[in-house]
Protein backbone atom coordinates (compact mmCIF):
# COMPACT_ATOMS: atom_id res chain seq x y z
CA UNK A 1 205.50 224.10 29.76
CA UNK A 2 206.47 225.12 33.41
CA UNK A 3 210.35 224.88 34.46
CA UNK A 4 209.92 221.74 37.29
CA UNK A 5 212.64 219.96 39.31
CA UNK A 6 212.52 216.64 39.93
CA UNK A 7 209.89 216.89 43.37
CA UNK A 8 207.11 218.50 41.15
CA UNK A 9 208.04 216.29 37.97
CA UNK A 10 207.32 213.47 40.87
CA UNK A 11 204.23 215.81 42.14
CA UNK A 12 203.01 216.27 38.91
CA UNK A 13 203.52 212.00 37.61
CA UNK A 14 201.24 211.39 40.82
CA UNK A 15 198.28 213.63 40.13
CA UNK A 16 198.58 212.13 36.37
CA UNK A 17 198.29 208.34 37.52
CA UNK A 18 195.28 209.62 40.02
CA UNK A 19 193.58 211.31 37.27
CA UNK A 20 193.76 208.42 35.14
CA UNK A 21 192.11 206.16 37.68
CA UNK A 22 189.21 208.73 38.40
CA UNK A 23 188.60 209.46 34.49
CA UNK A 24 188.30 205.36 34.01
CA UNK A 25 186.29 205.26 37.39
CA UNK A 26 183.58 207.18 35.69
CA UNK A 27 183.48 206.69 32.45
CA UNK A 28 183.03 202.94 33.13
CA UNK A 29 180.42 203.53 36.06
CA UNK A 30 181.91 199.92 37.52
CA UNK A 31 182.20 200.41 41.30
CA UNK A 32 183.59 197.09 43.18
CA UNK A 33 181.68 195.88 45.82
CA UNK A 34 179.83 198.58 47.72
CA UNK A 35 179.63 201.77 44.85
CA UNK A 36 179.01 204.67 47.32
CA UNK A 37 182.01 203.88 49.74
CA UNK A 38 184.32 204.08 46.83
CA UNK A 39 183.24 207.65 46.11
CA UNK A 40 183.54 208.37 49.69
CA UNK A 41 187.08 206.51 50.11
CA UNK A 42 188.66 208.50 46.76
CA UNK A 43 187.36 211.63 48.98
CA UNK A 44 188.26 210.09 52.01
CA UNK A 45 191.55 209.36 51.32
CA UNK A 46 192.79 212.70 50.63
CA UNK A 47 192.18 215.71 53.22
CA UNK A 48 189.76 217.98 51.37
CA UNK A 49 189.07 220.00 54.32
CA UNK A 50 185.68 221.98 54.84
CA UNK A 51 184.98 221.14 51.42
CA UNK A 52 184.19 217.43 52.30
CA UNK A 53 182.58 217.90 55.80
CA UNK A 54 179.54 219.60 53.93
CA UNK A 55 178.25 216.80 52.13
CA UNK A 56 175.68 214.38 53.86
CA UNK A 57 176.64 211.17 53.06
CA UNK A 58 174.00 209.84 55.20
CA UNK A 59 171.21 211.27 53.57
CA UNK A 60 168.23 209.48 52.55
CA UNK A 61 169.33 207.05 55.01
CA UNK A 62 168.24 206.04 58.36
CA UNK A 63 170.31 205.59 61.54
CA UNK A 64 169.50 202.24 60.62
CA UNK A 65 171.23 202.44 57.32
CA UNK A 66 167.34 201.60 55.54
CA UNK A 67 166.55 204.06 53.03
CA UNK A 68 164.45 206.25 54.43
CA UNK A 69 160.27 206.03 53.39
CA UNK A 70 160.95 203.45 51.38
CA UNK A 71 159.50 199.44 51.30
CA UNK A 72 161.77 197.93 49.24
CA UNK A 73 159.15 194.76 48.49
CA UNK A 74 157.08 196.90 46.68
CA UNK A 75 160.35 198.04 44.30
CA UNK A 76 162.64 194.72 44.00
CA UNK A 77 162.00 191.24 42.47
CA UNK A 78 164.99 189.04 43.75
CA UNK A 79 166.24 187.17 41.16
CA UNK A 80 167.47 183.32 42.38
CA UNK A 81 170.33 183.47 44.52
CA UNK A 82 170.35 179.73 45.91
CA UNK A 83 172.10 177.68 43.24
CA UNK A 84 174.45 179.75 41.39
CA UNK A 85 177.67 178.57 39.91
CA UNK A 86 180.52 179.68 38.38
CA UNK A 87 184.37 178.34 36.80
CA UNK A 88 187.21 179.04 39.04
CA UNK A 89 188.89 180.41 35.76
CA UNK A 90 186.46 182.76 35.35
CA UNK A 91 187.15 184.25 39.07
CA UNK A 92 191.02 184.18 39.07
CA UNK A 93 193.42 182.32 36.28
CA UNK A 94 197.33 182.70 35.40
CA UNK A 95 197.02 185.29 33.18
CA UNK A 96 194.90 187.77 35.64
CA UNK A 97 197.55 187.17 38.31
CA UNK A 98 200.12 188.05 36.03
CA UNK A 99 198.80 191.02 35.13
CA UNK A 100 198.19 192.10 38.71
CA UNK A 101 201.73 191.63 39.67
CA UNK A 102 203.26 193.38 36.42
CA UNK A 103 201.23 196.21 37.15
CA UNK A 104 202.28 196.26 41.08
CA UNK A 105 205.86 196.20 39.63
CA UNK A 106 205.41 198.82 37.34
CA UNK A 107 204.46 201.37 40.08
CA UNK A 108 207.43 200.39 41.66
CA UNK A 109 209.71 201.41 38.97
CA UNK A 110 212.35 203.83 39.54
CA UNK A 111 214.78 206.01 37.53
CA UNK A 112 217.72 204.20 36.15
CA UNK A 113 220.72 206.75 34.84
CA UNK A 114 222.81 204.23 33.68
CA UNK A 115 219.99 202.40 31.38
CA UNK A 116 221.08 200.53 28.22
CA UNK A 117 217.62 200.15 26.77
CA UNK A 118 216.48 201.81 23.74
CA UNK A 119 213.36 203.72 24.80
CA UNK A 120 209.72 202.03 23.20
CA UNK A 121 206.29 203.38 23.77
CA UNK A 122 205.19 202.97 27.05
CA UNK A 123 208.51 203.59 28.78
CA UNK A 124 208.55 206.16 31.40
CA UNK A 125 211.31 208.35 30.60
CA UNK A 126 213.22 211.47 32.37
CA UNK A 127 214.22 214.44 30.21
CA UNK A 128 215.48 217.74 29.75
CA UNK A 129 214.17 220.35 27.32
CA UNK A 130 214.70 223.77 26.19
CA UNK A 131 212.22 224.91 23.40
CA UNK A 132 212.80 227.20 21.01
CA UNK A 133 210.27 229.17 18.47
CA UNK A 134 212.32 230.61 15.62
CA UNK A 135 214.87 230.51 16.86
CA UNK A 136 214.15 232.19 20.69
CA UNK A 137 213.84 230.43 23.52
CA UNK A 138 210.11 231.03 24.88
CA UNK A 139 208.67 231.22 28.29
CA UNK A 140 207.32 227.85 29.85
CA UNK A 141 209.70 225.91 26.90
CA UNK A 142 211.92 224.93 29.19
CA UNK A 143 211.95 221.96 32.29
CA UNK A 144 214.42 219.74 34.19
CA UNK A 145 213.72 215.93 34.73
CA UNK A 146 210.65 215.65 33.54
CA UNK A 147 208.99 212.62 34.03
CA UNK A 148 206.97 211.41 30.76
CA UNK A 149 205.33 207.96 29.97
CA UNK A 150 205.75 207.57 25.89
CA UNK A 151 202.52 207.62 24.14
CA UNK A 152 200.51 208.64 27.00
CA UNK A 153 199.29 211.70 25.05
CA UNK A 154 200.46 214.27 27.94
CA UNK A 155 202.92 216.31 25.61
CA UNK A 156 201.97 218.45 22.43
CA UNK A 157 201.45 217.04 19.28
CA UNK A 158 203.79 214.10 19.10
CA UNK A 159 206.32 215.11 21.15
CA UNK A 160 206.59 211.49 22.64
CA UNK A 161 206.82 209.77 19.65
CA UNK A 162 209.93 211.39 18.75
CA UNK A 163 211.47 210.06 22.09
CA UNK A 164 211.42 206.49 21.06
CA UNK A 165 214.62 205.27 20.00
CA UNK A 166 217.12 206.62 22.06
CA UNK A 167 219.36 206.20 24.87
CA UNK A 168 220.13 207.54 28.30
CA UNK A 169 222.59 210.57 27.20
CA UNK A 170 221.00 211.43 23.85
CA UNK A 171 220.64 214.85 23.10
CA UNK A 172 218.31 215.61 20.18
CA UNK A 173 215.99 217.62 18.10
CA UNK A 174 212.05 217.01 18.61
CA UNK A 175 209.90 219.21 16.04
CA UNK A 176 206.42 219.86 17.52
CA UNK A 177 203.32 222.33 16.24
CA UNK A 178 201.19 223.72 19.31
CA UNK A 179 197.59 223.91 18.71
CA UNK A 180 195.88 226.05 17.66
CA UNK A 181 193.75 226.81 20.63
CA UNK A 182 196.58 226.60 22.78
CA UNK A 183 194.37 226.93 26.70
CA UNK A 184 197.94 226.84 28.51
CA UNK A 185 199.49 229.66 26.46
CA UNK A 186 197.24 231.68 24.36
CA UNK A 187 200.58 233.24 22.39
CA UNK A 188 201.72 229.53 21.49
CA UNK A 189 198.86 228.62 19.31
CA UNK A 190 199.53 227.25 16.12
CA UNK A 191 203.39 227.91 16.02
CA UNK A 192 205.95 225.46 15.41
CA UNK A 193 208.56 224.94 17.92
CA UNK A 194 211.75 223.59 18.43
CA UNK A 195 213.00 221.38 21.58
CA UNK A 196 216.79 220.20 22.13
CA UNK A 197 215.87 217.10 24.48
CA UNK A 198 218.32 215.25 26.44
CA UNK A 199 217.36 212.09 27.83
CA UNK A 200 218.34 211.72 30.98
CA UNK A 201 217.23 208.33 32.37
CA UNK A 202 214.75 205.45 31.89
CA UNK A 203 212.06 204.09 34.85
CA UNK A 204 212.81 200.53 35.31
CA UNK A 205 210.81 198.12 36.98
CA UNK A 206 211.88 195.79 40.16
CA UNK A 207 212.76 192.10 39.10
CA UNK A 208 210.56 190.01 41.61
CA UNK A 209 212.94 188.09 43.01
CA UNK A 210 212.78 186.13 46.76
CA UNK A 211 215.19 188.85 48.12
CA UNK A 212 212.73 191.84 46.75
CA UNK A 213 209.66 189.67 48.40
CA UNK A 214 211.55 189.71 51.84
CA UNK A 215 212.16 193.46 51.50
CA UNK A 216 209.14 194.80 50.10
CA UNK A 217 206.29 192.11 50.66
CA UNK A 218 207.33 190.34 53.78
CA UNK A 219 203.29 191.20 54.97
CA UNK A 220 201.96 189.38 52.40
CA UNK A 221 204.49 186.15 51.53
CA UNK A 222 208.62 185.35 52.31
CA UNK A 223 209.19 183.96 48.59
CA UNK A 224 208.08 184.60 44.80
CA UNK A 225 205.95 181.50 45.33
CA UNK A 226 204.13 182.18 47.58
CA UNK A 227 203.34 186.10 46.72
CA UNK A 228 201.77 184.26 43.36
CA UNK A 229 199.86 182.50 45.52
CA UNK A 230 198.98 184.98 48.10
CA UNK A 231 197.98 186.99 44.82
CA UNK A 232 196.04 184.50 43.40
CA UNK A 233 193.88 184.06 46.13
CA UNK A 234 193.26 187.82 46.96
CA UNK A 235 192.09 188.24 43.42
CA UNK A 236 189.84 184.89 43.89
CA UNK A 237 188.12 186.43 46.86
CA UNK A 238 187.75 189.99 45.14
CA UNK A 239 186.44 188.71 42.23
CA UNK A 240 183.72 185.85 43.57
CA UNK A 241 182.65 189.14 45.43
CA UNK A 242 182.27 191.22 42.44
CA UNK A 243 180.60 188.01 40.75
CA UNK A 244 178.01 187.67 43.64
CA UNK A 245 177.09 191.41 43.24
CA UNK A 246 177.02 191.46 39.84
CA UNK A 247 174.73 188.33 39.52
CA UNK A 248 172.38 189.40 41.81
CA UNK A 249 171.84 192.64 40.78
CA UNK A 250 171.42 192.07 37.47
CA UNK A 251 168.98 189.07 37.91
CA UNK A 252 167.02 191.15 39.58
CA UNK A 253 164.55 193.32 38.83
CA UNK A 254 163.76 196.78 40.22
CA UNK A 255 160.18 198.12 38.10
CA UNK A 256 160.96 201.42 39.17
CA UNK A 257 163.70 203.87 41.53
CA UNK A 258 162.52 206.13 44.38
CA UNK A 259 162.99 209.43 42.59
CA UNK A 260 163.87 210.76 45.76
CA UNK A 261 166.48 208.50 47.01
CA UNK A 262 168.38 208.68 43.61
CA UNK A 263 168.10 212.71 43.48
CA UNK A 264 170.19 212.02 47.36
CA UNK A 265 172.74 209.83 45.75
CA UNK A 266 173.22 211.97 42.73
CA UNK A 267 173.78 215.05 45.04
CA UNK A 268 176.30 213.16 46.72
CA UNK A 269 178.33 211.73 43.80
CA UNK A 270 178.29 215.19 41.90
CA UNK A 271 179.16 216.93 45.08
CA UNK A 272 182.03 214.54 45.86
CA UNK A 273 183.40 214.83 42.05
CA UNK A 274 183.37 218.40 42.52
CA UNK A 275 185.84 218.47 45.77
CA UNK A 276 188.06 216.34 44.09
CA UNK A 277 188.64 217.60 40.90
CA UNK A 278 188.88 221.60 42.74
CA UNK A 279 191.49 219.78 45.08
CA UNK A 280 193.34 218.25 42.22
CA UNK A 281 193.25 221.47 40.22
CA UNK A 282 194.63 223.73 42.89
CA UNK A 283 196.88 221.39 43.80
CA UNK A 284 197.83 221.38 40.28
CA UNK A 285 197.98 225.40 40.65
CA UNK A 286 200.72 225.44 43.56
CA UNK A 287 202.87 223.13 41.34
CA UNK A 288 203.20 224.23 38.64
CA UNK A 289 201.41 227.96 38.26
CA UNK A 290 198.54 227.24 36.17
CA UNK A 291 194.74 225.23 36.53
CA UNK A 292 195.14 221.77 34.55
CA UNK A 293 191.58 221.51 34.02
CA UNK A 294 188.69 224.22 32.81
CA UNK A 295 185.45 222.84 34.46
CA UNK A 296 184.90 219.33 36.32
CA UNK A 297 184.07 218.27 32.60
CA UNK A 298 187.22 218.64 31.78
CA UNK A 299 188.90 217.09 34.57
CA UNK A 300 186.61 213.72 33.54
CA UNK A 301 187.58 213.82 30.03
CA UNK A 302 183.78 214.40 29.14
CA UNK A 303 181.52 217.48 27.89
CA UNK A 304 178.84 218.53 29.91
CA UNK A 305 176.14 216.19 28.34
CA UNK A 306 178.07 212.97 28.52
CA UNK A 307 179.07 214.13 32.33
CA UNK A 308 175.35 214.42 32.88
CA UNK A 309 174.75 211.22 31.92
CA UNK A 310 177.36 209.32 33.05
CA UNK A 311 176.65 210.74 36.70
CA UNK A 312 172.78 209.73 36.10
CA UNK A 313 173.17 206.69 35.16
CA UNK A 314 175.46 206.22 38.32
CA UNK A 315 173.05 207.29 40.70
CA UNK A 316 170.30 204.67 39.25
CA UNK A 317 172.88 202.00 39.83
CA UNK A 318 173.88 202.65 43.15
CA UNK A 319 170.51 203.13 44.23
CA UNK A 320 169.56 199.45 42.66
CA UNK A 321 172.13 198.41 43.98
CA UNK A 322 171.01 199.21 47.29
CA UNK A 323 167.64 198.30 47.30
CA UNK A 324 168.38 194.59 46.23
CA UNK A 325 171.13 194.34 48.85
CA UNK A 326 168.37 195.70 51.53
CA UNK A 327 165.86 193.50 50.00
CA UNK A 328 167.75 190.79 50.49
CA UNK A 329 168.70 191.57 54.28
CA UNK A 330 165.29 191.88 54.95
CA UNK A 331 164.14 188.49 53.15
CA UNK A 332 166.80 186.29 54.93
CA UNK A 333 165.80 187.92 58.31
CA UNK A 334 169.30 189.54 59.17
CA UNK A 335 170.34 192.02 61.58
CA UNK A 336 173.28 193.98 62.10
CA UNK A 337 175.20 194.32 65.42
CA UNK A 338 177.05 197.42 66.50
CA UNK A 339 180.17 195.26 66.64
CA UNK A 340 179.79 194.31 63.16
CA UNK A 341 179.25 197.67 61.68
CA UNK A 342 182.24 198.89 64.07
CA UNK A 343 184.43 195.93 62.40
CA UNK A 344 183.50 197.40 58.81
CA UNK A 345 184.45 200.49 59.82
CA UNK A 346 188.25 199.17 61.17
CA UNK A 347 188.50 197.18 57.83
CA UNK A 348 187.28 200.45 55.81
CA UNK A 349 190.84 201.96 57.08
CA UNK A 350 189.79 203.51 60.20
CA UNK A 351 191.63 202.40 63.44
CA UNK A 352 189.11 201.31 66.47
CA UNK A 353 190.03 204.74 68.17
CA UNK A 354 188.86 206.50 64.82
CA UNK A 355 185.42 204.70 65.07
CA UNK A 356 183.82 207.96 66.83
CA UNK A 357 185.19 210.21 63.96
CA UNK A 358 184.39 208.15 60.95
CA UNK A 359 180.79 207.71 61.85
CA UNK A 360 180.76 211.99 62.92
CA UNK A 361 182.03 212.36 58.96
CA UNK A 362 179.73 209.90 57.40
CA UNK A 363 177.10 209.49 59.43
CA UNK A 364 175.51 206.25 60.47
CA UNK A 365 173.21 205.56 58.31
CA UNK A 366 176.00 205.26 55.81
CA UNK A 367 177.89 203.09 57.63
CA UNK A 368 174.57 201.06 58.75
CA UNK A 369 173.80 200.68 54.96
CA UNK A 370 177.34 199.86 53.65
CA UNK A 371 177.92 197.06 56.58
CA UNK A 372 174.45 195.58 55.51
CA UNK A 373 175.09 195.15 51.74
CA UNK A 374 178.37 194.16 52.75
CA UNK A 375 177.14 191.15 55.21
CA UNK A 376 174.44 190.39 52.07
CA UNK A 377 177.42 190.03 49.53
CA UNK A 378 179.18 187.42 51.83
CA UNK A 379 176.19 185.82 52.77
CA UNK A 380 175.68 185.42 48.92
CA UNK A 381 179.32 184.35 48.06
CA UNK A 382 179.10 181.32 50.36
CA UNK A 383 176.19 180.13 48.59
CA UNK A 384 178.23 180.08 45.01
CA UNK A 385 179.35 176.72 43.95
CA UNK A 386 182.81 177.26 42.29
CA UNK A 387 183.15 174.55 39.91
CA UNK A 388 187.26 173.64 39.45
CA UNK A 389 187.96 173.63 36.08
């Protein structure tokens, strides 16, 4: 347990929250809406340097964005895609928008000194804490405004469930045993410590209010109203898009995968979880000291078997995935225009002057590919009857 101030206690609550996301990413192998320009945005996103440039996110692919030696007629069955329905409540309903907009306001929540609230699992909390091992403070027992969500398992033993029940201002006694393989401190194993906590302040979240709206939202809506609304319909269209993928997919059938093409994509997903969890743990490193993580297993949560798998079973996706959108593009008789693939690019987070560069980084046939399945996916939403409930 490092001494931090408050800028790596922030440092260090942001690589936790992004870790979080990645672990779930994977473990539930559920990309939304186009599977290998997620891996490439969570890479993309961050400046990984060299690292990043070496991977060919275009391969397999032709400038065309077609996967390359393949006919996809003699792979993919299309299931029916002309009369497919589906409940508006299914898409988007009350609850799902509430949830979207408690969750926005949660990572919006900021420390509150002056809190009256008695703290209950799941609070974000600030502390201090000097640790003690009979009777002797110890190195790396000690830290300044930590930043700790109760019950999210980040702390020794059960530290955290001996912070519920207090107050901003309460100074008191949390018993802990380290265990006994200790990786952080090999001299710490299996002894029972000590901490004098004091807790120092609460994380609140914003009340959404019309005045908090103006301030913070003003893109998106003026008035409570009509963020619920503007959030409803986001998650409407986000989720008749997942719906159309998922149906489609899954009612069709591929009889076998290109063994090549889905050796490419592996390659490139493995290769891309390997940047990002060296970037995290040296980042990690010039924080605090110390790696967070042992192997890229680790950093997933996983051993090496489940990793495996998980990252197999990802590739054979993606690659169906791919194959039915193409199969589909090529049924219907569509084509692509450089404008179009340009205007996925812009809405991909690229500015039109960063056109040039994000096509030098990915390649075109990524871009090619990614623009087609994404023209297929709207070209199948508009054929979905929504029934109103």
């Amino acid at each position: 347990m490092k001494k931090e101030n408050k800028e790596l206690a922030k440092k260090k609550k942001a690589i936790q929250r992004k870790h979080a996301k990645r672990v779930k990413t994977i473990k539930t192998i559920c990309w939304i809406a186009i599977p290998c320009l997620v891996i490439a945005t969570i890479v993309g996103l961050i400046v990984y340097g060299e690292l990043r440039s070496k991977i060919n996110y275009s391969a397999g692919l032709t400038d065309e964005g077609y996967i390359e030696g393949v006919d996809v007629k003699e792979y993919v069955q299309l299931g029916d895609y002309t009369s497919v329905s589906v409940k508006r409540s299914e898409l988007v309903n009350e609850e799902m928008v509430q949830d979207e907009i408690d969750n926005y306001l949660s990572s919006q929540a900021t420390l509150n000194e002056k809190s009256t609230k008695t703290t209950v699992s799941g609070d974000q909390v600030s502390i201090d804490f000097v640790g003690k091992i009979d009777g002797k403070e110890f190195d790396e027992g000690t830290a300044t405004d930590y930043a700790v969500t109760i019950g999210s398992g980040t702390m020794i033993d059960d530290f955290e469930e001996q912070l519920i029940g207090h107050q901003v201002g309460d100074v008191f006694e949390v018993q802990v045993t380290f265990p006994e393989d200790y990786e952080q401190n090999k001299k710490l194993s299996g002894k029972d410590a000590q901490f004098e906590v004091t807790l120092k302040g609460i994380y609140e979240s914003p009340e959404l209010t019309d005045d908090y709206v103006k301030e913070n939202l003003s893109q998106y809506a003026s008035t409570v109203q009509e963020y619920y609304t503007y959030m409803e319909e986001t998650l409407y269209e986000e989720n008749l898009n997942a719906y159309a993928q998922e149906y489609i997919v899954e009612n069709s059938t591929v009889d076998t995968l290109p063994e090549n093409y889905v050796k490419k994509i592996k390659h490139i997903y493995e290769a891309s979880y390997e940047v990002e969890y060296n970037y995290y743990n040296q980042l990690y490193y010039s924080y605090l000291g110390y790696y967070m993580w042992d192997n890229v297993y680790d950093y997933y949560d996983m051993n090496k078997q489940e990793y495996k798998e998980n990252l197999e079973n990802a590739a054979k996706d993606s690659a169906k995935f791919y194959m039915v959108m193409q199969a589909v593009f090529e049924k219907e008789g569509m084509a692509l225009s450089e404008e179009e693939m340009n205007d996925y690019i812009i809405k991909s987070d690229y500015t039109e002057n960063e056109i040039d560069q994000a096509i030098e980084e990915f390649g075109l046939g990524y871009w090619k590919q990614n623009a087609m399945a994404d023209k297929v996916l709207q070209f199948l939403t508009a054929k979905i009857t929504v029934q109103e409930n």
